[in-house]
C-alpha atoms as a PDB file:
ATOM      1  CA  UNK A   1     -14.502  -5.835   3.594  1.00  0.00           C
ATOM      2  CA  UNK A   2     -11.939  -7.866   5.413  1.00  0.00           C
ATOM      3  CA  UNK A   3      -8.864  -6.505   6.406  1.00  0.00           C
ATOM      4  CA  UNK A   4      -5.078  -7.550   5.172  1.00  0.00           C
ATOM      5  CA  UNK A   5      -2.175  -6.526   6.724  1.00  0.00           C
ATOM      6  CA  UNK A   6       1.871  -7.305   5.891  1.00  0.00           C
ATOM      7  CA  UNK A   7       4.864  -5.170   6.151  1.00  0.00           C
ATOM      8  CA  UNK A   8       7.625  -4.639   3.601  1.00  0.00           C
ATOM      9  CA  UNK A   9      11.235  -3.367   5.354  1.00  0.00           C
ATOM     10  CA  UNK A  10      13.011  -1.216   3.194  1.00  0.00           C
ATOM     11  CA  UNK A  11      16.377   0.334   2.892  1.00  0.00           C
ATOM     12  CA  UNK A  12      16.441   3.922   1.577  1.00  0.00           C
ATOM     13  CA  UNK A  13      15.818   6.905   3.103  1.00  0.00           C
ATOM     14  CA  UNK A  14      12.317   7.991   4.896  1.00  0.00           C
ATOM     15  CA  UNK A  15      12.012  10.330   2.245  1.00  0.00           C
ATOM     16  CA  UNK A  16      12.599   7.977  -0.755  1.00  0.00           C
ATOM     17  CA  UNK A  17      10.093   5.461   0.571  1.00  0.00           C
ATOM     18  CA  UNK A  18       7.531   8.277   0.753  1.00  0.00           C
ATOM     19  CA  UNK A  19       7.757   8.802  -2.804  1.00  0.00           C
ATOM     20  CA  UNK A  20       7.762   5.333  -4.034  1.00  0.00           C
ATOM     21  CA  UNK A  21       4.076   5.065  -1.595  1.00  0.00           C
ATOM     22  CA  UNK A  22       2.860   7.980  -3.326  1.00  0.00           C
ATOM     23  CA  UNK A  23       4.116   6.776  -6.896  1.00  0.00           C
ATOM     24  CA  UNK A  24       2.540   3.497  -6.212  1.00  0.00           C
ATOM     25  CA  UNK A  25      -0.784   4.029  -4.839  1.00  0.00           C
ATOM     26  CA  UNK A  26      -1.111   6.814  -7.763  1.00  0.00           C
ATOM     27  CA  UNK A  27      -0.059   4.295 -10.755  1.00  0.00           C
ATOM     28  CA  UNK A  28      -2.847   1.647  -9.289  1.00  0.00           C
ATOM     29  CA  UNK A  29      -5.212   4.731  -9.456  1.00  0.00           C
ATOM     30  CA  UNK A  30      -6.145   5.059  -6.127  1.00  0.00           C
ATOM     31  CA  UNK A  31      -6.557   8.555  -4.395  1.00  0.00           C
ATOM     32  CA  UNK A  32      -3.706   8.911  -1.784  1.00  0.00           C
ATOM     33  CA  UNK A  33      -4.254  11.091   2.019  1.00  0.00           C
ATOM     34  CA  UNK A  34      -1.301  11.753   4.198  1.00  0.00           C
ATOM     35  CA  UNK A  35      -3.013  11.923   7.655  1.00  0.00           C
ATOM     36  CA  UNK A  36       0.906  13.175   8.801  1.00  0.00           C
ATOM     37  CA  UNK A  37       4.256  12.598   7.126  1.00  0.00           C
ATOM     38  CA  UNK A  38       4.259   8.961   7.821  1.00  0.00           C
ATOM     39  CA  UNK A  39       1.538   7.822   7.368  1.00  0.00           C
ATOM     40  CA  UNK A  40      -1.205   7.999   4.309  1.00  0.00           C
ATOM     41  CA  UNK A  41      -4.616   6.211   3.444  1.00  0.00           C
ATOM     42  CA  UNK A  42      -5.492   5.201   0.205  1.00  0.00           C
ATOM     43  CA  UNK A  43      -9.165   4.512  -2.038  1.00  0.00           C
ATOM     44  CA  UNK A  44      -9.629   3.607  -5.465  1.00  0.00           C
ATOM     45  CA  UNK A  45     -10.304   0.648  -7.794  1.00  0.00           C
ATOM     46  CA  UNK A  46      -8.279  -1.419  -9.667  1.00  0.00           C
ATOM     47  CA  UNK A  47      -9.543  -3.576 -12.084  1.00  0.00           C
ATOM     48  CA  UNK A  48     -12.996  -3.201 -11.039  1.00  0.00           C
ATOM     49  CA  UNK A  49     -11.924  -4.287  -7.792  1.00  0.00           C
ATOM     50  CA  UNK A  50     -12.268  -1.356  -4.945  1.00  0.00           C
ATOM     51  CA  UNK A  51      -9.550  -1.515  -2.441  1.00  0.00           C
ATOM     52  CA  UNK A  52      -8.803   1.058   0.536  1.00  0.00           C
ATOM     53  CA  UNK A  53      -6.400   1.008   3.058  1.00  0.00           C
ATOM     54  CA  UNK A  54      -2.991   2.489   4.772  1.00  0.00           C
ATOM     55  CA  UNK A  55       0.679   2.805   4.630  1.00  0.00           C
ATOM     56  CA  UNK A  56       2.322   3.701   7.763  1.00  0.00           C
ATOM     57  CA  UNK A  57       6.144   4.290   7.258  1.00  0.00           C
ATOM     58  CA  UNK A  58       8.056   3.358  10.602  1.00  0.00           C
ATOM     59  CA  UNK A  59      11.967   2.872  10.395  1.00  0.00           C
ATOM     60  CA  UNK A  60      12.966   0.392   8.326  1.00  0.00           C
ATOM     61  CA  UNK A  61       9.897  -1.319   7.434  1.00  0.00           C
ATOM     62  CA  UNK A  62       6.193  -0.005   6.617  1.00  0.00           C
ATOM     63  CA  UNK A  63       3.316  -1.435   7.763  1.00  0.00           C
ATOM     64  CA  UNK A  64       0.540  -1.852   5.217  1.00  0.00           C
ATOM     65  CA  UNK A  65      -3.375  -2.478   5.581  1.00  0.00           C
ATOM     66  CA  UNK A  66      -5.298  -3.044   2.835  1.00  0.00           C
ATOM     67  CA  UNK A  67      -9.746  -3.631   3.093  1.00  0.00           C
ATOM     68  CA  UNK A  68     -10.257  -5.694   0.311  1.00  0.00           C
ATOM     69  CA  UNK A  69     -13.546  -7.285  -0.821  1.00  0.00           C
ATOM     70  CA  UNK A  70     -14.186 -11.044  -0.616  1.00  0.00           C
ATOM     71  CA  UNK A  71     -13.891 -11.596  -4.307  1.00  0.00           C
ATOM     72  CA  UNK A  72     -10.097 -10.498  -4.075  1.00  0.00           C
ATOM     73  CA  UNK A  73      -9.713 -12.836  -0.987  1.00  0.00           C
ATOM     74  CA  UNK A  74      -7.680 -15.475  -3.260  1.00  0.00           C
ATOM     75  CA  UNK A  75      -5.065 -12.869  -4.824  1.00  0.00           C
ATOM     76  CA  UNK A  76      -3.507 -11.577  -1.669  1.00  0.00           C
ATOM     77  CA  UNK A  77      -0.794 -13.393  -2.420  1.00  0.00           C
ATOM     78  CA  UNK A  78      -0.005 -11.878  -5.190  1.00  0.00           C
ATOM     79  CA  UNK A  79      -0.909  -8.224  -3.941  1.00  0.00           C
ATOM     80  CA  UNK A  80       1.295  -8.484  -0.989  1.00  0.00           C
ATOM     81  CA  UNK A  81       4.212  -9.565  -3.813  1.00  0.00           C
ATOM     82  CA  UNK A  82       3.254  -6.355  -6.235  1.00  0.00           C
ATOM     83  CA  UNK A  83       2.917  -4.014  -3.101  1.00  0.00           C
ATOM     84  CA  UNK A  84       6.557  -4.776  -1.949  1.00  0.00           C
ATOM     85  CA  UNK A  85       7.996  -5.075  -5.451  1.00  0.00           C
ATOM     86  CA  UNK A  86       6.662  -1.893  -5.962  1.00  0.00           C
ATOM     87  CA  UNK A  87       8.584   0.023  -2.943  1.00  0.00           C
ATOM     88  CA  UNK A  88      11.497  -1.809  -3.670  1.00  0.00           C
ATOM     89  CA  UNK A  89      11.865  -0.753  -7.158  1.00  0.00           C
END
């Protein structure tokens, strides 16, 4: 599965972030694994469409991978815009 990466900044607290990661990867159904306190990997499928990946929460900003299959190649775009509108809820 190729890899997509993009980073969304944010604004509130570490903390706050954290939650709005966990919140999100849960409402898209996806199983979520913090590795440490900054930094969690994700699995699940959405819309028959499985998808896997990371959030890494650095100051200001978190860096996000996603492995998505080919198929979903076309709707990064709009993954990347759901992703941040999500954390910035």
């Amino acid at each position: 599965m190729p890899k997509f990466n993009f980073q969304s900044p944010y604004t509130i607290s570490q903390e706050e972030i954290k939650k709005k990661v966990n919140k999100g990867v849960q409402k898209f159904g996806a199983n979520v694994d913090w590795k440490n306190e900054n930094e969690c990997h994700f699995s699940g499928e959405y819309n028959g469409i499985k998808v896997s990946g990371s959030f890494i929460i650095k100051d200001e900003v978190v860096d996000i991978s996603m492995n998505l299959p080919l198929v979903a190649k076309p709707f990064q775009g709009k993954i990347k815009e759901k992703v941040i509108e999500e954390l910035n809820k």
